[in-house]
Every structure is written in structure tokens, then in C-alpha cells.
PDB file of N, CA and C in Angstrom:
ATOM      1  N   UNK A   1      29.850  16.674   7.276  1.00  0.00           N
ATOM      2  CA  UNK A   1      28.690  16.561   8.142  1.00  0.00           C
ATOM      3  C   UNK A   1      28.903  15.374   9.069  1.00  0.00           C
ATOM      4  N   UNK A   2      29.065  15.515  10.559  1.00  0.00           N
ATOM      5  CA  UNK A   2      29.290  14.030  10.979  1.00  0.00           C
ATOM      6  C   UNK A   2      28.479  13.551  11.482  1.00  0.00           C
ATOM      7  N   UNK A   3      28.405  12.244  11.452  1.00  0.00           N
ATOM      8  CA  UNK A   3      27.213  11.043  11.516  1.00  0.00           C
ATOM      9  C   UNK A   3      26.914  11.518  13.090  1.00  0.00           C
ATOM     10  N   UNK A   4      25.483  10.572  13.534  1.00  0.00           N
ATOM     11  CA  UNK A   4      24.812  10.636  14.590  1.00  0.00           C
ATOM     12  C   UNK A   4      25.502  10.607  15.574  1.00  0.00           C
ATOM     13  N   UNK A   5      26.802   9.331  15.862  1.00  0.00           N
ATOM     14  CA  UNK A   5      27.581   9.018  16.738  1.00  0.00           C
ATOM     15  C   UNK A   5      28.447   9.967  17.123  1.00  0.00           C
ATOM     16  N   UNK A   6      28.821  10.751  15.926  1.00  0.00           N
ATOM     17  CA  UNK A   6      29.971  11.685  16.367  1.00  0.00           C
ATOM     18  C   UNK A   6      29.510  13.124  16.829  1.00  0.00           C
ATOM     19  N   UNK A   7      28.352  13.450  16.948  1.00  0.00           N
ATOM     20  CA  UNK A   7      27.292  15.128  17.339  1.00  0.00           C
ATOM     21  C   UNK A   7      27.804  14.693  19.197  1.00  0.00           C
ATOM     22  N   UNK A   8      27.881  15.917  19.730  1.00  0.00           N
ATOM     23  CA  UNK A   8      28.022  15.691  21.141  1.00  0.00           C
ATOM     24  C   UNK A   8      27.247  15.488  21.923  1.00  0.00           C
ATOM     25  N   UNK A   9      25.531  15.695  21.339  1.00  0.00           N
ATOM     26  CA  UNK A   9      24.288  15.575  22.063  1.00  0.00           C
ATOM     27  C   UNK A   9      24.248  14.316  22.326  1.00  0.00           C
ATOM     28  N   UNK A  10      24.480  13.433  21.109  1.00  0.00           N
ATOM     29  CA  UNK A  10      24.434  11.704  20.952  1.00  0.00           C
ATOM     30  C   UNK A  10      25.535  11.239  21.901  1.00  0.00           C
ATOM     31  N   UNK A  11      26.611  11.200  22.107  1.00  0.00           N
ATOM     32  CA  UNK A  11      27.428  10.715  23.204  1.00  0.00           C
ATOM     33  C   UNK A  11      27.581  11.112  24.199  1.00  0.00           C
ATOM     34  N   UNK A  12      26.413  12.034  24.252  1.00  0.00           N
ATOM     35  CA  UNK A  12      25.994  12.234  26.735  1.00  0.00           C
ATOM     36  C   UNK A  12      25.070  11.563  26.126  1.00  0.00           C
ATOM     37  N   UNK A  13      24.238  11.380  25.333  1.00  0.00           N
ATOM     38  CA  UNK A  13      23.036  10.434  25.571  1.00  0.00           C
ATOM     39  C   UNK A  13      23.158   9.008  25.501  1.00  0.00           C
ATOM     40  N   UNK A  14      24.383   8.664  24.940  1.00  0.00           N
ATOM     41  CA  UNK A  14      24.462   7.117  24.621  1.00  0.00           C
ATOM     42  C   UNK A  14      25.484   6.913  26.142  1.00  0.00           C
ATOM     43  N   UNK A  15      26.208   7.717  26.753  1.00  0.00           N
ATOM     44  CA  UNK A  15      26.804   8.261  28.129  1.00  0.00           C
ATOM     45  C   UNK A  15      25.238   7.393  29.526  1.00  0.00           C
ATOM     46  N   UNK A  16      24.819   8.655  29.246  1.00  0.00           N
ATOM     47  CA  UNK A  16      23.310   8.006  29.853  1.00  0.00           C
ATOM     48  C   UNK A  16      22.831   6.716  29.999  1.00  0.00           C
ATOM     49  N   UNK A  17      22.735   6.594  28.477  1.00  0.00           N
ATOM     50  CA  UNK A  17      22.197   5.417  28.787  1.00  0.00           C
ATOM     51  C   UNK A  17      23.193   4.197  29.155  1.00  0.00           C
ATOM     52  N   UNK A  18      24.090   4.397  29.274  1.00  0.00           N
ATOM     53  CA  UNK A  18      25.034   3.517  29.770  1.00  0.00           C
ATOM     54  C   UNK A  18      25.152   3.707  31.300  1.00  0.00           C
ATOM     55  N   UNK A  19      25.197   4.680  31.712  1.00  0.00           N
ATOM     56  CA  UNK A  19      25.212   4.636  32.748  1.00  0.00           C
ATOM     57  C   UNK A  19      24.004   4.726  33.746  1.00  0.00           C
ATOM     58  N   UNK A  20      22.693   4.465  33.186  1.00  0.00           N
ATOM     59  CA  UNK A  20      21.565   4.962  33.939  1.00  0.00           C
ATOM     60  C   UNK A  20      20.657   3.348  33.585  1.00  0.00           C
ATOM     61  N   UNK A  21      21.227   2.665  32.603  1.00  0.00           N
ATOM     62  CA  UNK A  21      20.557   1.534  32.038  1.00  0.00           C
ATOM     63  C   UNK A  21      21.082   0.398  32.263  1.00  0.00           C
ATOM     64  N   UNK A  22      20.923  -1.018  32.657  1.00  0.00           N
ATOM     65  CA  UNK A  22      21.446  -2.277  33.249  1.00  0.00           C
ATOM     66  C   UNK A  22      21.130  -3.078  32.118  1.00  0.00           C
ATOM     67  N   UNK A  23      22.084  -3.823  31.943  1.00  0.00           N
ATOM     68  CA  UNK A  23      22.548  -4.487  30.529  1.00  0.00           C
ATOM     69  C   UNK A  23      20.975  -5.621  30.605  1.00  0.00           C
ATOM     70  N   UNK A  24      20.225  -5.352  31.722  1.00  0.00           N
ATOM     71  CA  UNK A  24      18.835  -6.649  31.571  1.00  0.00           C
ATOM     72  C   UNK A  24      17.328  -5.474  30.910  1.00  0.00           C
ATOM     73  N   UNK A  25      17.900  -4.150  31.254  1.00  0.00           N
ATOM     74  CA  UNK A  25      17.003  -3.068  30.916  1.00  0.00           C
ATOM     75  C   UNK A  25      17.562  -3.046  29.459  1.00  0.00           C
ATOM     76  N   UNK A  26      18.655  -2.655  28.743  1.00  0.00           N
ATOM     77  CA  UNK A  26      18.698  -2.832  27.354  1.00  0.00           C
ATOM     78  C   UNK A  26      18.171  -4.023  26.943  1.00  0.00           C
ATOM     79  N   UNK A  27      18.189  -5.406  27.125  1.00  0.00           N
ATOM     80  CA  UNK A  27      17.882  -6.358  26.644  1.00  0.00           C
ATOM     81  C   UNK A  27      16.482  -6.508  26.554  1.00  0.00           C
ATOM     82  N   UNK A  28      15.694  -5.906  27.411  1.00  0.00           N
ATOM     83  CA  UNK A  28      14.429  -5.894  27.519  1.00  0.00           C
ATOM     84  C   UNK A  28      13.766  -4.757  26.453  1.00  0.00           C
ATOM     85  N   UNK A  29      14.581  -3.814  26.634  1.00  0.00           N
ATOM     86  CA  UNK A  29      14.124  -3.070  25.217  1.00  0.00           C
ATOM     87  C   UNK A  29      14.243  -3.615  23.422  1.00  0.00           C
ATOM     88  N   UNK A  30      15.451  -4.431  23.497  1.00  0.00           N
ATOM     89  CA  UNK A  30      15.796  -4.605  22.203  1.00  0.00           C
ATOM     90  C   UNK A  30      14.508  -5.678  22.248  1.00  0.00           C
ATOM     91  N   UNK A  31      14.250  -6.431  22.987  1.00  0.00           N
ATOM     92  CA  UNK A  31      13.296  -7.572  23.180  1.00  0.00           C
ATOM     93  C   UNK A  31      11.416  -6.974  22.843  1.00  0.00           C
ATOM     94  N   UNK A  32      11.581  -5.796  22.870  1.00  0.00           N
ATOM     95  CA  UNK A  32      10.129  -5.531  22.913  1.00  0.00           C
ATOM     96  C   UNK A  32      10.358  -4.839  21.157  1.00  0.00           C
ATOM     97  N   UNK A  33      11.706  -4.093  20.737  1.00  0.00           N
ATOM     98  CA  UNK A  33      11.917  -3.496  19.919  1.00  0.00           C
ATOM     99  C   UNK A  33      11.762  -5.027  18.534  1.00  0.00           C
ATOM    100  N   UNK A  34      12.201  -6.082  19.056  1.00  0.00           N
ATOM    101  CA  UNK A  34      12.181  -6.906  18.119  1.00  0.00           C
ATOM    102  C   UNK A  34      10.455  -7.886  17.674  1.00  0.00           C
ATOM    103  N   UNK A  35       9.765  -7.633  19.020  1.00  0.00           N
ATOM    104  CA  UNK A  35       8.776  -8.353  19.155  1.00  0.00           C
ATOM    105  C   UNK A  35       7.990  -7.417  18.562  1.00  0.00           C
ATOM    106  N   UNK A  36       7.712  -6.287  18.225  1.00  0.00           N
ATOM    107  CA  UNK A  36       6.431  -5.229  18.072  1.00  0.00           C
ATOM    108  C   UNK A  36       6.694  -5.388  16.153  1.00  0.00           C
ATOM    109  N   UNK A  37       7.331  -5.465  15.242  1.00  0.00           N
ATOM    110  CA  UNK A  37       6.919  -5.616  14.068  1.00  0.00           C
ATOM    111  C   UNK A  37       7.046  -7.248  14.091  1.00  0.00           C
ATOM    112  N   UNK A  38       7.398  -8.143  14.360  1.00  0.00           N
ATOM    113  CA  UNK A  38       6.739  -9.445  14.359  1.00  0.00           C
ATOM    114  C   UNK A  38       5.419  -9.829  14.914  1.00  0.00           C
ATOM    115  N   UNK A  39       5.026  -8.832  15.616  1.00  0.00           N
ATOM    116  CA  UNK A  39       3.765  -9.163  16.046  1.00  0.00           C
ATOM    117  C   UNK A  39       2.612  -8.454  14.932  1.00  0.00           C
ATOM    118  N   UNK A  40       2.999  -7.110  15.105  1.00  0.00           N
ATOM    119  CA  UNK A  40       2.269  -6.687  13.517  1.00  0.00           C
ATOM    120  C   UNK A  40       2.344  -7.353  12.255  1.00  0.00           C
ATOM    121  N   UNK A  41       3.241  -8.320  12.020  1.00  0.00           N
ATOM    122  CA  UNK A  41       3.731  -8.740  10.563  1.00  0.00           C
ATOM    123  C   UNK A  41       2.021 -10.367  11.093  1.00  0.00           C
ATOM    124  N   UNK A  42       2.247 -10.453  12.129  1.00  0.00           N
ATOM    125  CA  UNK A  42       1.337 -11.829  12.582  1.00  0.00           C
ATOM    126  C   UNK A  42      -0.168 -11.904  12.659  1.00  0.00           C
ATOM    127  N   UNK A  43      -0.925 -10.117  12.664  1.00  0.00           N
ATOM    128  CA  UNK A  43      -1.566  -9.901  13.050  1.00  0.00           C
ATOM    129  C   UNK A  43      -1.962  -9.824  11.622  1.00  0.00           C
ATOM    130  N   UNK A  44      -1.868  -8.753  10.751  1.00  0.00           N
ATOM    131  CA  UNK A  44      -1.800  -8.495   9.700  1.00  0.00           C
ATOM    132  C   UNK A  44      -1.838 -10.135   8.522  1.00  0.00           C
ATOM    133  N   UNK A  45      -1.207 -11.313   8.619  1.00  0.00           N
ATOM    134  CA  UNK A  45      -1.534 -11.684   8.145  1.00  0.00           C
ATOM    135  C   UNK A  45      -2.452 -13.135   8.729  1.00  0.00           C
ATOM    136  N   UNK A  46      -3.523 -12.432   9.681  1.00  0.00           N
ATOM    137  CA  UNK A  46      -4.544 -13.441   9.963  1.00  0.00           C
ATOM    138  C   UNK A  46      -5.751 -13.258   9.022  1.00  0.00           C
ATOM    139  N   UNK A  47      -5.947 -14.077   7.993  1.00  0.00           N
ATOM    140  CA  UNK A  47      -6.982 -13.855   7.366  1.00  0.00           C
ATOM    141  C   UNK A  47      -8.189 -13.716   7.199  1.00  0.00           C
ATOM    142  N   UNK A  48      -8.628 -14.925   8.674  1.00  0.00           N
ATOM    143  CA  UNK A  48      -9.953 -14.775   9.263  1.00  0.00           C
ATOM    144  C   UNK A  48     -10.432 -13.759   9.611  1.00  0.00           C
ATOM    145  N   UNK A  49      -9.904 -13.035  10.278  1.00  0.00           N
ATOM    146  CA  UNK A  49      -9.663 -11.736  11.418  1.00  0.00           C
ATOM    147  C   UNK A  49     -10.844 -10.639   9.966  1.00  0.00           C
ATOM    148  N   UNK A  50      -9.808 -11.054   9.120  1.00  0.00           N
ATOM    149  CA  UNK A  50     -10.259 -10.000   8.189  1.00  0.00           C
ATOM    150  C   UNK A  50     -10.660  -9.993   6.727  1.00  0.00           C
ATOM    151  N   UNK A  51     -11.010 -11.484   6.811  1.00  0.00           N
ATOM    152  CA  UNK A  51     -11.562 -11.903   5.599  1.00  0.00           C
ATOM    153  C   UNK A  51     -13.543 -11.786   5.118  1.00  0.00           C
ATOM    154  N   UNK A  52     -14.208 -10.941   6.490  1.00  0.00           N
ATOM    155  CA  UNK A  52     -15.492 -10.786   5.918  1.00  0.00           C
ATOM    156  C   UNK A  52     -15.173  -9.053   5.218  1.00  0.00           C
ATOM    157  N   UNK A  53     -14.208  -8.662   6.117  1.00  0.00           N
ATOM    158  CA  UNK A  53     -13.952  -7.293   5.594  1.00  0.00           C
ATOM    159  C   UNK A  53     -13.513  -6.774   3.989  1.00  0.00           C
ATOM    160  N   UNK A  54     -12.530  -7.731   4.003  1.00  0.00           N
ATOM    161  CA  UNK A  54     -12.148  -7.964   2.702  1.00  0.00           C
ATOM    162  C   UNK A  54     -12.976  -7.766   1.284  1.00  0.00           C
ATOM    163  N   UNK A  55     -13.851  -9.333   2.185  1.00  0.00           N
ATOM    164  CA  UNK A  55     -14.820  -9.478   0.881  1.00  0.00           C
ATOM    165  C   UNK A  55     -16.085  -8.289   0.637  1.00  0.00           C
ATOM    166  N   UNK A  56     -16.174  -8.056   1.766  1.00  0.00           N
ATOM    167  CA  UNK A  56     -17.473  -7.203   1.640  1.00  0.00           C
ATOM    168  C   UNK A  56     -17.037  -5.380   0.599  1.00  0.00           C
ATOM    169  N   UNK A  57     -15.606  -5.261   1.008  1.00  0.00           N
ATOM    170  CA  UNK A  57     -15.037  -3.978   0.743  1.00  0.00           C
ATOM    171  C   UNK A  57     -14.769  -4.590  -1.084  1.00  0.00           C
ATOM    172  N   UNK A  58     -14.644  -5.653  -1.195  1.00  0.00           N
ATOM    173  CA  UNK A  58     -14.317  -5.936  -2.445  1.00  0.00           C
ATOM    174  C   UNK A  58     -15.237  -5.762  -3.636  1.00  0.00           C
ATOM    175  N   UNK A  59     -16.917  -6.477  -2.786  1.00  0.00           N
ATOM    176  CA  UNK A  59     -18.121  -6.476  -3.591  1.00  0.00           C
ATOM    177  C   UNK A  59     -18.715  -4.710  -3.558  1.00  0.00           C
ATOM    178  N   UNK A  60     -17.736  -4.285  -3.351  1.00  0.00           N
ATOM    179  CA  UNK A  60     -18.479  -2.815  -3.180  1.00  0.00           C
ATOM    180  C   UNK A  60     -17.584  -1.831  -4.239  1.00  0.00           C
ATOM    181  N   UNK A  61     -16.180  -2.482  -4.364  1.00  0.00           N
ATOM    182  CA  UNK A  61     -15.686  -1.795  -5.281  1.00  0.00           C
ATOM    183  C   UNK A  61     -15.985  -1.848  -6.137  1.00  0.00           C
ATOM    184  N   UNK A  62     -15.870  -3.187  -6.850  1.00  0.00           N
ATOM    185  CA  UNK A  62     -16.502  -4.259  -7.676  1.00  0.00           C
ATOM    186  C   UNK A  62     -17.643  -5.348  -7.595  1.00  0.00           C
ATOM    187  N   UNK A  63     -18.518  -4.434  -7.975  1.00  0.00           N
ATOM    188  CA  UNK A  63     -19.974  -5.776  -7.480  1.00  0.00           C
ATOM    189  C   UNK A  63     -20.015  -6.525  -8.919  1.00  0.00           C
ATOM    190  N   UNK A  64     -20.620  -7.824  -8.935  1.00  0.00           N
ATOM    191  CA  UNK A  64     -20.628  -8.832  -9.427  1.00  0.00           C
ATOM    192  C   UNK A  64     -21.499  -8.114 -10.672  1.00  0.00           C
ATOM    193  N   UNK A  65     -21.035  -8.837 -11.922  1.00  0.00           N
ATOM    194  CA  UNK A  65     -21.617  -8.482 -13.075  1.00  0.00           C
ATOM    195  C   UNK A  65     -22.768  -8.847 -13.376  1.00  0.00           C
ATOM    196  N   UNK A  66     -23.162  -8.109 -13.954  1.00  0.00           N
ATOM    197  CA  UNK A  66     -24.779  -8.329 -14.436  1.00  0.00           C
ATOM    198  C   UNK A  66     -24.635  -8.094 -16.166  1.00  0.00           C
ATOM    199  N   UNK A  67     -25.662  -8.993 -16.253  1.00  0.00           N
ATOM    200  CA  UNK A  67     -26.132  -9.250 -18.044  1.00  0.00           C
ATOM    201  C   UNK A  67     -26.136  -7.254 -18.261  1.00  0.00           C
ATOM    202  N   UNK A  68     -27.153  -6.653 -17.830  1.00  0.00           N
ATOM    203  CA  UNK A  68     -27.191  -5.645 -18.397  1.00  0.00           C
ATOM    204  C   UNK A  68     -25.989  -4.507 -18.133  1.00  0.00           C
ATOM    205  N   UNK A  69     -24.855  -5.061 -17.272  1.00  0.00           N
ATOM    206  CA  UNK A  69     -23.326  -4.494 -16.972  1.00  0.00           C
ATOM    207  C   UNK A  69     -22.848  -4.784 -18.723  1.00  0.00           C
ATOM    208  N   UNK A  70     -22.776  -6.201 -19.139  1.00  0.00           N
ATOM    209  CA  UNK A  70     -21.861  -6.654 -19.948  1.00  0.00           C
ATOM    210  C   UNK A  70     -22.744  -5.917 -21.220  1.00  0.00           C
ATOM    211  N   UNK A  71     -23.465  -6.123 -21.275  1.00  0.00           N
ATOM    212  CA  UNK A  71     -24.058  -4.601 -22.548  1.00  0.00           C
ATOM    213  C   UNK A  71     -23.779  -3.555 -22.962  1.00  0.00           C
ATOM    214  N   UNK A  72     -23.840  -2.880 -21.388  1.00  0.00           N
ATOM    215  CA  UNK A  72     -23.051  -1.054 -21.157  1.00  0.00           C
ATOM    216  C   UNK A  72     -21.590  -1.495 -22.233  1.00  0.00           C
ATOM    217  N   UNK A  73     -21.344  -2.256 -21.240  1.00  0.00           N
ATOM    218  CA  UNK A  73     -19.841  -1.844 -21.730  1.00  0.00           C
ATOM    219  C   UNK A  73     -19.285  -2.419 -23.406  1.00  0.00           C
ATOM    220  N   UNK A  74     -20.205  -3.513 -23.790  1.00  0.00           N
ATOM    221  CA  UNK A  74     -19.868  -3.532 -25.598  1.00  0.00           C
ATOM    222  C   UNK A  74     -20.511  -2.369 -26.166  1.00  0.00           C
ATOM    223  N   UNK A  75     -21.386  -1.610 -25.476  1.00  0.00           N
ATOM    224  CA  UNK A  75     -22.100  -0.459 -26.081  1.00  0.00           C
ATOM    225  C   UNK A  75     -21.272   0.578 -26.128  1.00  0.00           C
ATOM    226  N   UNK A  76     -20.094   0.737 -25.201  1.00  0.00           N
ATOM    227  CA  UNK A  76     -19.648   1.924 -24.517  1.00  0.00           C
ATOM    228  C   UNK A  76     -18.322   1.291 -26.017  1.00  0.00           C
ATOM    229  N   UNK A  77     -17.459   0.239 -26.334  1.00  0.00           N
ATOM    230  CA  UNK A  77     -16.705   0.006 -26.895  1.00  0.00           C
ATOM    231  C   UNK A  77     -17.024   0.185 -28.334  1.00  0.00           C
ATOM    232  N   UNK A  78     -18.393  -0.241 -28.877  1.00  0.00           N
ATOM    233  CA  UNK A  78     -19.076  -0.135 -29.687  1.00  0.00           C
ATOM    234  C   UNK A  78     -18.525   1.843 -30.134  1.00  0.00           C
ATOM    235  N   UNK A  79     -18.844   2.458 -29.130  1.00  0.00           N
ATOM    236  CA  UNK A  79     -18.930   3.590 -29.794  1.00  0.00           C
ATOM    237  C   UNK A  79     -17.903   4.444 -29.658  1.00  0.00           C
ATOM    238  N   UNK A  80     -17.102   3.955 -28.933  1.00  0.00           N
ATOM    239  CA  UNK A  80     -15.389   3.835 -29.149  1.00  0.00           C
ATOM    240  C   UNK A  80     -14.576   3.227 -30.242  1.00  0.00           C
ATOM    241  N   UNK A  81     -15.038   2.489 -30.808  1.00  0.00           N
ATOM    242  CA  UNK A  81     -14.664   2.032 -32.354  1.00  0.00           C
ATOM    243  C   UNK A  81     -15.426   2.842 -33.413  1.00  0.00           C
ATOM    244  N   UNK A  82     -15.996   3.332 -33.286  1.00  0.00           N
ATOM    245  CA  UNK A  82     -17.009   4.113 -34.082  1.00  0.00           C
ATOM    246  C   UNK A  82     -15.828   5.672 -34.180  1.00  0.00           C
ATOM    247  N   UNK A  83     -16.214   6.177 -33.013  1.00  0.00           N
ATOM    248  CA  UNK A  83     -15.411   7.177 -32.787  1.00  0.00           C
ATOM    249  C   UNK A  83     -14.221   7.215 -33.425  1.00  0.00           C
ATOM    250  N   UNK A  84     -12.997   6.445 -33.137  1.00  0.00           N
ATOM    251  CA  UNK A  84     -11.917   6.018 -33.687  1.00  0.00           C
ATOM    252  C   UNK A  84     -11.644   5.866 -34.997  1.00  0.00           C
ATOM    253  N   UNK A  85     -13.103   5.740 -35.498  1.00  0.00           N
ATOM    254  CA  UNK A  85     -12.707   5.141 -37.285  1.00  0.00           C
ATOM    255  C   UNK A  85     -13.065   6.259 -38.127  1.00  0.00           C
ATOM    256  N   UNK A  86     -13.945   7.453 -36.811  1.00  0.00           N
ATOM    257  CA  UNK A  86     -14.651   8.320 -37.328  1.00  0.00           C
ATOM    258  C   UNK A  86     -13.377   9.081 -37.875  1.00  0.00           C
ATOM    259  N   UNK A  87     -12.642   9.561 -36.270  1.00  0.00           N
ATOM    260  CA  UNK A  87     -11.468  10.089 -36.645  1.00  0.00           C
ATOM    261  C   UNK A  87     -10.329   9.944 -37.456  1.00  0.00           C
ATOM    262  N   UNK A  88     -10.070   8.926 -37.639  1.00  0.00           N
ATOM    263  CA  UNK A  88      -9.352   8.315 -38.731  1.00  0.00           C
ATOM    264  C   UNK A  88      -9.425   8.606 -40.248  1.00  0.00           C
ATOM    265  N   UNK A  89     -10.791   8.283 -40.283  1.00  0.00           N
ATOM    266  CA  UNK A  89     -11.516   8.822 -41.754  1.00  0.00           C
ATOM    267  C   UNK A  89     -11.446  10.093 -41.692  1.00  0.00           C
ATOM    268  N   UNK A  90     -11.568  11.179 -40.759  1.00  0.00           N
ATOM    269  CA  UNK A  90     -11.374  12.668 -41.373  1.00  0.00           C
ATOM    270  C   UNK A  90      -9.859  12.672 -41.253  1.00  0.00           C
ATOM    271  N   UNK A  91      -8.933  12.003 -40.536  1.00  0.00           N
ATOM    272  CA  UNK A  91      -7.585  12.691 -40.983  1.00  0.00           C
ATOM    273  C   UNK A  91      -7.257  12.524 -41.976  1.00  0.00           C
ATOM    274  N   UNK A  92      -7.952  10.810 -42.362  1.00  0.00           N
ATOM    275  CA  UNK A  92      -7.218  10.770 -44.038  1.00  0.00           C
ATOM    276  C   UNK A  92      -7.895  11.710 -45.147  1.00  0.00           C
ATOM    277  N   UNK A  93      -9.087  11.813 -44.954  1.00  0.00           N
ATOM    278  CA  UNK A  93      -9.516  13.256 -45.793  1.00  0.00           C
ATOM    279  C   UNK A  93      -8.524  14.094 -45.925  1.00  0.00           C
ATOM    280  N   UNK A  94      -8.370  14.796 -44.781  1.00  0.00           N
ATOM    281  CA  UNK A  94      -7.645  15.848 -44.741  1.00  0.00           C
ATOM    282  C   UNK A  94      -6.002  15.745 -44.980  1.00  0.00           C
ATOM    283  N   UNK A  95      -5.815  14.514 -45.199  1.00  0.00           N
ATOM    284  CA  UNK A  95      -4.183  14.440 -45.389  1.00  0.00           C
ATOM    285  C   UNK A  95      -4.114  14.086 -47.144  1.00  0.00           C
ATOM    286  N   UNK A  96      -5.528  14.047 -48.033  1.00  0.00           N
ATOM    287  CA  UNK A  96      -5.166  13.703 -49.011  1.00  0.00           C
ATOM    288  C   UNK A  96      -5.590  14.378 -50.381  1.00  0.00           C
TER     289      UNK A  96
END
């Protein structure tokens, strides 16, 4: 299978651009090609920009605990240990 360079479509096009492109027009491309994920990498980590977003998307996934949250959930474990011991106790029944 031969690589990109060696297909004949790719060398009239790299042809082209050699001959249709001025070594200040490539440079200007590699120049915008190098600047566009450094600029995203800069943007991305401004925190201000996006730190009410953050928080607000955060308290919504996870909103702040409440007394009657921390109940549910020893209640919910509560009867998950229950369950567990329930099952336990009939296998050993049944295994003995």
C-alpha cells in the first residue's frame, strides 16, 4: 500500500503547491497552523472566563448535602447490609 507521498494525486498537489505558493505564503500558513491550537490550549485554560460556569454546573450535579441527604443514604446502606446478610443466611441454609 504506498504512503501519501508516493499516490500520484499527492505529488501534482504537493507540484502545486510548490509552484503556485511563495515560500512567505507557506510560512504564513505553517504560522497560523501553529498558532490555532496554542491559542485554543490558552483559551481553554482561562479560568475566570469559566469559573461561574463551572461552579454553577457543579452544584447542579452535585448539590451540597443536607442532614436529611446523609440519612437517605445510611438508610439506603442500612438495608443493603440487611439484604446481604439476608442472602447469605439462606445460602448457608441451603448449602447445609
Amino acid at each position: 500500500m504506498p504512503g501519501l507521498l508516493a499516490s500520484p494525486l499527492s505529488s501534482l498537489w504537493l507540484q502545486r503547491i510548490n509552484s503556485n505558493t511563495s515560500k512567505r505564503a507557506l510560512g504564513f500558513l505553517m504560522v497560523l497552523y501553529l498558532t490555532f491550537p496554542v491559542a485554543m490550549f490558552w483559551v481553554a485554560n482561562q479560568a475566570e472566563w469559566f469559573e461561574q460556569d463551572v461552579i454553577q454546573r457543579k452544584r447542579e450535579l452535585w448539590p451540597p448535602e443536607t442532614e436529611e441527604h446523609r440519612r437517605e443514604v445510611e438508610e439506603f446502606k442500612t438495608r443493603l447490609r440487611k439484604q446481604r446478610e439476608e442472602k447469605l443466611l439462606r445460602a448457608a441454609q441451603h448449602s447445609s
